[in-house]
N, C-alpha and C. Protein backbone atom coordinates (compact mmCIF):
# COMPACT_ATOMS: atom_id res chain seq x y z
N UNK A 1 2.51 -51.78 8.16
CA UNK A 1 1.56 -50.74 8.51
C UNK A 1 0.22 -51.16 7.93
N UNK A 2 -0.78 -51.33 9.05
CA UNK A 2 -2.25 -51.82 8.30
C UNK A 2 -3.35 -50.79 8.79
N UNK A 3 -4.27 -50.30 7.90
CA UNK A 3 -5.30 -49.26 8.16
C UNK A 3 -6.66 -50.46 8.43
N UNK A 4 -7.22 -50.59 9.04
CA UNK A 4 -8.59 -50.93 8.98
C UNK A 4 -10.05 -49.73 9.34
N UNK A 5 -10.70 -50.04 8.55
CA UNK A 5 -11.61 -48.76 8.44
C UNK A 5 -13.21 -49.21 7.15
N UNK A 6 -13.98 -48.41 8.04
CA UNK A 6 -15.58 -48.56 6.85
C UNK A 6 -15.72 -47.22 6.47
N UNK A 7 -15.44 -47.56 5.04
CA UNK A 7 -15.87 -45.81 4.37
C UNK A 7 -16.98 -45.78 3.62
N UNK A 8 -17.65 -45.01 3.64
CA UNK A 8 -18.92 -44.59 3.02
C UNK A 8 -19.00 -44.86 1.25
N UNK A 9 -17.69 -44.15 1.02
CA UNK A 9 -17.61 -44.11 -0.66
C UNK A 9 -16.88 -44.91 -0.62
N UNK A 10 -16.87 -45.24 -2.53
CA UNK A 10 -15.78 -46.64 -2.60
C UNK A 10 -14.87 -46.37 -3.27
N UNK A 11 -14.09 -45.24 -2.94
CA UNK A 11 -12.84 -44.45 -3.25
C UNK A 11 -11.88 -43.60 -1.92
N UNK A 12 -10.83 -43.73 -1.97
CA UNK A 12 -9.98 -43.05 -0.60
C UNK A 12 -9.17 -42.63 -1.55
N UNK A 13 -8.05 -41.46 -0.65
CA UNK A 13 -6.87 -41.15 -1.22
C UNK A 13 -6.02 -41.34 -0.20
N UNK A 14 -4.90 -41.98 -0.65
CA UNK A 14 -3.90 -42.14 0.42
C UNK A 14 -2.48 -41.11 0.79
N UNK A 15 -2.35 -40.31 1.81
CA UNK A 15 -1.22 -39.45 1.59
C UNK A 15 -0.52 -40.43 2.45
N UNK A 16 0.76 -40.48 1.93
CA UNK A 16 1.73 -41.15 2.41
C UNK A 16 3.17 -40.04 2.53
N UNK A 17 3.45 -40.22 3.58
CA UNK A 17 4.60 -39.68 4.28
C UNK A 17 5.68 -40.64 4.83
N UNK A 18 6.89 -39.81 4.24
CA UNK A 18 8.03 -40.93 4.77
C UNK A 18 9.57 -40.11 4.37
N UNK A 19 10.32 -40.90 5.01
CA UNK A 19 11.40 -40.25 5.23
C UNK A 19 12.42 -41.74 4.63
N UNK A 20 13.17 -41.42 3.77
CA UNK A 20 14.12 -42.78 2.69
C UNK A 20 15.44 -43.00 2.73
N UNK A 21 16.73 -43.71 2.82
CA UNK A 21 17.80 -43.49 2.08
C UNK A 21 17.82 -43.93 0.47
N UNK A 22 16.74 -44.04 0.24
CA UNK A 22 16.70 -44.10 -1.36
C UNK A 22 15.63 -43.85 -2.26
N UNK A 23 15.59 -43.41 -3.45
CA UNK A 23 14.37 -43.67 -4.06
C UNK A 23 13.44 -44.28 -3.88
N UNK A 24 11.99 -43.89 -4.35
CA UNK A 24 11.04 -44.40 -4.52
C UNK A 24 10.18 -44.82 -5.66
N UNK A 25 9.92 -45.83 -6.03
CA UNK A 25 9.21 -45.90 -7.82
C UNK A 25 9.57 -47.70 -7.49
N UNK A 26 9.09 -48.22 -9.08
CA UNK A 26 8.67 -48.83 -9.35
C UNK A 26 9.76 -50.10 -10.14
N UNK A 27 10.45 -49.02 -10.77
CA UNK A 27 11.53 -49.28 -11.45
C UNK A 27 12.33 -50.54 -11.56
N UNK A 28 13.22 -51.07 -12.02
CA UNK A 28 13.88 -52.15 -11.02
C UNK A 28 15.19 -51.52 -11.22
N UNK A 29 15.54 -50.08 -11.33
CA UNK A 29 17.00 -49.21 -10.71
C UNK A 29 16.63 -48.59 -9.58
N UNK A 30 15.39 -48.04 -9.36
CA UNK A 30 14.97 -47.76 -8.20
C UNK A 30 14.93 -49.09 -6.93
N UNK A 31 14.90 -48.17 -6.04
CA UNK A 31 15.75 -48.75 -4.55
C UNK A 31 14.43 -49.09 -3.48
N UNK A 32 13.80 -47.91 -3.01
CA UNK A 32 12.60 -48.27 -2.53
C UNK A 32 11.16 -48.53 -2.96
N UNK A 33 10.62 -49.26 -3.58
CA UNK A 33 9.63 -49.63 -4.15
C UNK A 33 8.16 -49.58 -2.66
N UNK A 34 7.35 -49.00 -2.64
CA UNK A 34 6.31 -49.07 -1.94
C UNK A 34 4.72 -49.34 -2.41
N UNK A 35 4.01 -50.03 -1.71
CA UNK A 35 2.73 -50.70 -2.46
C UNK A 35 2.10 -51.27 -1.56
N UNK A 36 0.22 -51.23 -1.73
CA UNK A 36 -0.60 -51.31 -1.21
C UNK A 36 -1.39 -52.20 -0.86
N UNK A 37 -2.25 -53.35 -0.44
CA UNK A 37 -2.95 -54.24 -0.49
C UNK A 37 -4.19 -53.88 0.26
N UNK A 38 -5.57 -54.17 -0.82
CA UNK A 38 -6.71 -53.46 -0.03
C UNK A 38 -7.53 -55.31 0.45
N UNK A 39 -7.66 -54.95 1.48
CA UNK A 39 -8.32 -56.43 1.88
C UNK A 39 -7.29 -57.67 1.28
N UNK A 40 -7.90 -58.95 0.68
CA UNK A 40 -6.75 -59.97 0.13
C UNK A 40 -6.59 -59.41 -1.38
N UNK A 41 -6.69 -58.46 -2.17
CA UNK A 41 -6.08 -58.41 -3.49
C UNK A 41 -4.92 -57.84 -3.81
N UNK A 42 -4.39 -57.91 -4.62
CA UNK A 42 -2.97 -57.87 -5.24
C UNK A 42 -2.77 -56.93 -4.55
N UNK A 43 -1.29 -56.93 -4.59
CA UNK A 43 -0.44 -55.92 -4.05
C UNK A 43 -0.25 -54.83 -5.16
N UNK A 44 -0.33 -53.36 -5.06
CA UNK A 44 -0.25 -52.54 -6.14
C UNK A 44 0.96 -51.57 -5.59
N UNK A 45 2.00 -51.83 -6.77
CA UNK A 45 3.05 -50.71 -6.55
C UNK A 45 2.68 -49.39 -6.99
N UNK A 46 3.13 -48.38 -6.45
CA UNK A 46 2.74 -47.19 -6.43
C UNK A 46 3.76 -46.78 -7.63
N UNK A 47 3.47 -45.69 -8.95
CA UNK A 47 4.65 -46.15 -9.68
C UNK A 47 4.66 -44.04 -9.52
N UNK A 48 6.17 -43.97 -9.40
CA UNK A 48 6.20 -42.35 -8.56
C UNK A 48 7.84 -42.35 -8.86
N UNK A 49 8.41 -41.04 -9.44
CA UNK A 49 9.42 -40.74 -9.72
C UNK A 49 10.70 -40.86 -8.41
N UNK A 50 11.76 -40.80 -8.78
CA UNK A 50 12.70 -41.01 -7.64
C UNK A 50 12.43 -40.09 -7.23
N UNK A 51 12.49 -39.84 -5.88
CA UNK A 51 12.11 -38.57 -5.15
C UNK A 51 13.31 -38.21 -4.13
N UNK A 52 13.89 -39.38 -3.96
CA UNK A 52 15.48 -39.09 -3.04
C UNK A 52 16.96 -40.07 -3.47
N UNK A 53 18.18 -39.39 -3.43
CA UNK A 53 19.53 -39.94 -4.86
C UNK A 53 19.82 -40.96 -3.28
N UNK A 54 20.35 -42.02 -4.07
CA UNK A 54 20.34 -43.45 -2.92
C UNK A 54 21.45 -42.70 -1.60
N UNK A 55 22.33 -41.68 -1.99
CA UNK A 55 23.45 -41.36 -1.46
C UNK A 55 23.08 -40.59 -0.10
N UNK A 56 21.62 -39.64 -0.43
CA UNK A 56 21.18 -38.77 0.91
C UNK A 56 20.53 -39.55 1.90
N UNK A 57 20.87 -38.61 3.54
CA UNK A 57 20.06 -39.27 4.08
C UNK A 57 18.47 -38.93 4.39
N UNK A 58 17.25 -39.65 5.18
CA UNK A 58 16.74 -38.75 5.65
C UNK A 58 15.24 -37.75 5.01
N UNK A 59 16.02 -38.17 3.64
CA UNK A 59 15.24 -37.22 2.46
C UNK A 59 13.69 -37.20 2.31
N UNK A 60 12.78 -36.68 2.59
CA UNK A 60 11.24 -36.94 2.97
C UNK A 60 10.66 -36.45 1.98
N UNK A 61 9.60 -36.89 1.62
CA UNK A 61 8.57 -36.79 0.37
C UNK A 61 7.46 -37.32 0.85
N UNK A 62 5.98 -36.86 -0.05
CA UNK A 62 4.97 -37.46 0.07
C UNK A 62 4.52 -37.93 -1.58
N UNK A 63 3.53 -38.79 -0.90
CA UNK A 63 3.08 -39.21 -2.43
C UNK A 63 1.45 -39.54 -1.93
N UNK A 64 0.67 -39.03 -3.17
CA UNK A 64 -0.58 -39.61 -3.05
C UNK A 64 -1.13 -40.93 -3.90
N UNK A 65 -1.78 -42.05 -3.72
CA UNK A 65 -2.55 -42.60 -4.47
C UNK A 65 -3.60 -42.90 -4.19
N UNK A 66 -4.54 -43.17 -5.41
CA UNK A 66 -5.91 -43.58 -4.83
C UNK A 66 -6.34 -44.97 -4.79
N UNK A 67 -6.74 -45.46 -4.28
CA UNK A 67 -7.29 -46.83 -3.28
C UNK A 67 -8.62 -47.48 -3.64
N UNK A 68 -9.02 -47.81 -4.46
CA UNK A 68 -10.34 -48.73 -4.47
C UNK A 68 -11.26 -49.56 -3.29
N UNK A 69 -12.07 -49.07 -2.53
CA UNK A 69 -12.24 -49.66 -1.40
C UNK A 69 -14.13 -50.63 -1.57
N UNK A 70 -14.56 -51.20 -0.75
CA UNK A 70 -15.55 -51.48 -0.73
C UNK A 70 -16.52 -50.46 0.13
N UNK A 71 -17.52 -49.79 -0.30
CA UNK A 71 -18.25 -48.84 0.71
C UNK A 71 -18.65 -49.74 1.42
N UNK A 72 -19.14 -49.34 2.67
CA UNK A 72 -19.99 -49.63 3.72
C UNK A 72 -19.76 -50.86 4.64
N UNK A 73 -18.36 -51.25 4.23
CA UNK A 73 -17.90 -52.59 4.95
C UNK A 73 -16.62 -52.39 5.21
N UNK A 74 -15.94 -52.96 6.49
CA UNK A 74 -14.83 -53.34 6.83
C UNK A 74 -13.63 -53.53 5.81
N UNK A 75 -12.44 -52.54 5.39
CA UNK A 75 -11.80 -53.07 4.38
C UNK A 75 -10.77 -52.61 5.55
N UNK A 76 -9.60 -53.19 4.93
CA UNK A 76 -7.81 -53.36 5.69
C UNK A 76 -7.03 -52.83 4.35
N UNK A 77 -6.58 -51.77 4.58
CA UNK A 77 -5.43 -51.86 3.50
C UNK A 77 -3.87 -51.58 4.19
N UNK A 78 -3.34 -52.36 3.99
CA UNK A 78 -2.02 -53.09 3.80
C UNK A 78 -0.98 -52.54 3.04
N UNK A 79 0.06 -51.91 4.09
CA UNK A 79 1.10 -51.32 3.57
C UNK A 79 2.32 -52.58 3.03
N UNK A 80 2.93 -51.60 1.85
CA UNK A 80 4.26 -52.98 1.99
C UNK A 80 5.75 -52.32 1.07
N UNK A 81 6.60 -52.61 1.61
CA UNK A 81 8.03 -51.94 1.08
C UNK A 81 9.04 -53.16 0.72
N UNK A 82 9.68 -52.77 -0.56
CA UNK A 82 10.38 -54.12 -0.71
C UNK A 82 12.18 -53.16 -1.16
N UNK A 83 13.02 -53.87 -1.06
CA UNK A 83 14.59 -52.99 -1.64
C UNK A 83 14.87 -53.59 -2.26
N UNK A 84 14.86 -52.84 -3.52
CA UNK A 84 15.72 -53.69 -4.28
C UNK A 84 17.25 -52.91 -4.93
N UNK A 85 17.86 -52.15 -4.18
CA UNK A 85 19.20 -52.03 -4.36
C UNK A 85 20.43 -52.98 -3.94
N UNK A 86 21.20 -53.38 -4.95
CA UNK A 86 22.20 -54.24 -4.59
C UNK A 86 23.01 -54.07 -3.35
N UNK A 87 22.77 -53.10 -2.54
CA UNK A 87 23.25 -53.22 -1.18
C UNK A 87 22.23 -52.61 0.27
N UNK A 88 21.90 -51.80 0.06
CA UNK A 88 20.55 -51.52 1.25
C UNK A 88 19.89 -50.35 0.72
N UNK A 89 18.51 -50.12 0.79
CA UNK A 89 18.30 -48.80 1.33
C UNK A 89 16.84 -48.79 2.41
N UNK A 90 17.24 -47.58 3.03
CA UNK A 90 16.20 -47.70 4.11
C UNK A 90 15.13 -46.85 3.95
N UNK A 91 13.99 -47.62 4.51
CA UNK A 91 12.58 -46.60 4.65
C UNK A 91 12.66 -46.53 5.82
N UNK A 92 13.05 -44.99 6.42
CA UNK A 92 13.19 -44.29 7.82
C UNK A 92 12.46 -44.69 8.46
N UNK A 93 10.91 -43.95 8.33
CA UNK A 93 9.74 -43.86 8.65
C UNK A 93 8.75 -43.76 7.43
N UNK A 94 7.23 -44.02 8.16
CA UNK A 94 6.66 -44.13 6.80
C UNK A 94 5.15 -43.58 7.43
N UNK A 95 4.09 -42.27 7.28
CA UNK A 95 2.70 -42.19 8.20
C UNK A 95 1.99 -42.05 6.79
N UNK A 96 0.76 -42.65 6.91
CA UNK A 96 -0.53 -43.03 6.23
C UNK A 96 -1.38 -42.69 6.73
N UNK A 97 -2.27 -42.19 5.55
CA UNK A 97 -3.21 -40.88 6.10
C UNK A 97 -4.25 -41.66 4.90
N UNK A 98 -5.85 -41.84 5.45
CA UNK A 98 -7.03 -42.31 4.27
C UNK A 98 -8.13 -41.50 4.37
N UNK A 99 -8.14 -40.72 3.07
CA UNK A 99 -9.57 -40.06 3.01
C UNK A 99 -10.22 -40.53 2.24
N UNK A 100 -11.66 -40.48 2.75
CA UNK A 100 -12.74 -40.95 1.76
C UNK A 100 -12.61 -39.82 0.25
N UNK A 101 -12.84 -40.01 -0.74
CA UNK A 101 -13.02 -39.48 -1.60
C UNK A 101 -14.09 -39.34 -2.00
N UNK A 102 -14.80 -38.06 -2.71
CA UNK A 102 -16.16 -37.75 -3.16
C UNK A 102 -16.37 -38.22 -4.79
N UNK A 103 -17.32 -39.16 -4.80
CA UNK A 103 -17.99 -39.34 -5.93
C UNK A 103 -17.52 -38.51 -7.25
């Protein structure tokens, strides 16, 4: 999932929506790990409590973070999901939402 967009300020907030068969965080017991890339810099994991038990399905949550952007120029930010449970878990669906943020 990639946003491209020129924002005024050089701050966004990202609401992220999604639907899991597993946790979300940072962890390395946690299952779905999710994280951002603004233009080419590092990838930033979002670090966010389990929000769904690996066992349910379906289970939907949002999470916000905020985004460092360049004002007034072309930036891409770059979704990215990695699993790290010893047998699967799935990111259902996943919608991304970017607001400029005020000073």
């Amino acid at each position: 999932l990639t946003l491209t967009f020129t924002p005024v300020q050089d701050k966004v907030m990202l609401l992220i929506f999604y639907a899991s068969t597993a946790g979300w965080g940072v962890s390395s017991s946690q299952y779905n790990q999710v994280g951002y890339k603004v233009n080419s810099g590092a990838i930033t994991y979002i670090a966010q409590d389990v929000q769904v038990s690996a066992a349910s399905t379906n289970g939907a949550g949002v999470i916000f973070a905020e985004a460092t952007v360049t004002a007034n120029s072309s930036n891409t930010i770059t979704m990215y999901m990695k699993n790290t449970n010893a047998s699967n878990g799935t990111m259902n669906w996943m919608r991304v939402i970017a607001i400029e943020m005020a000073n």
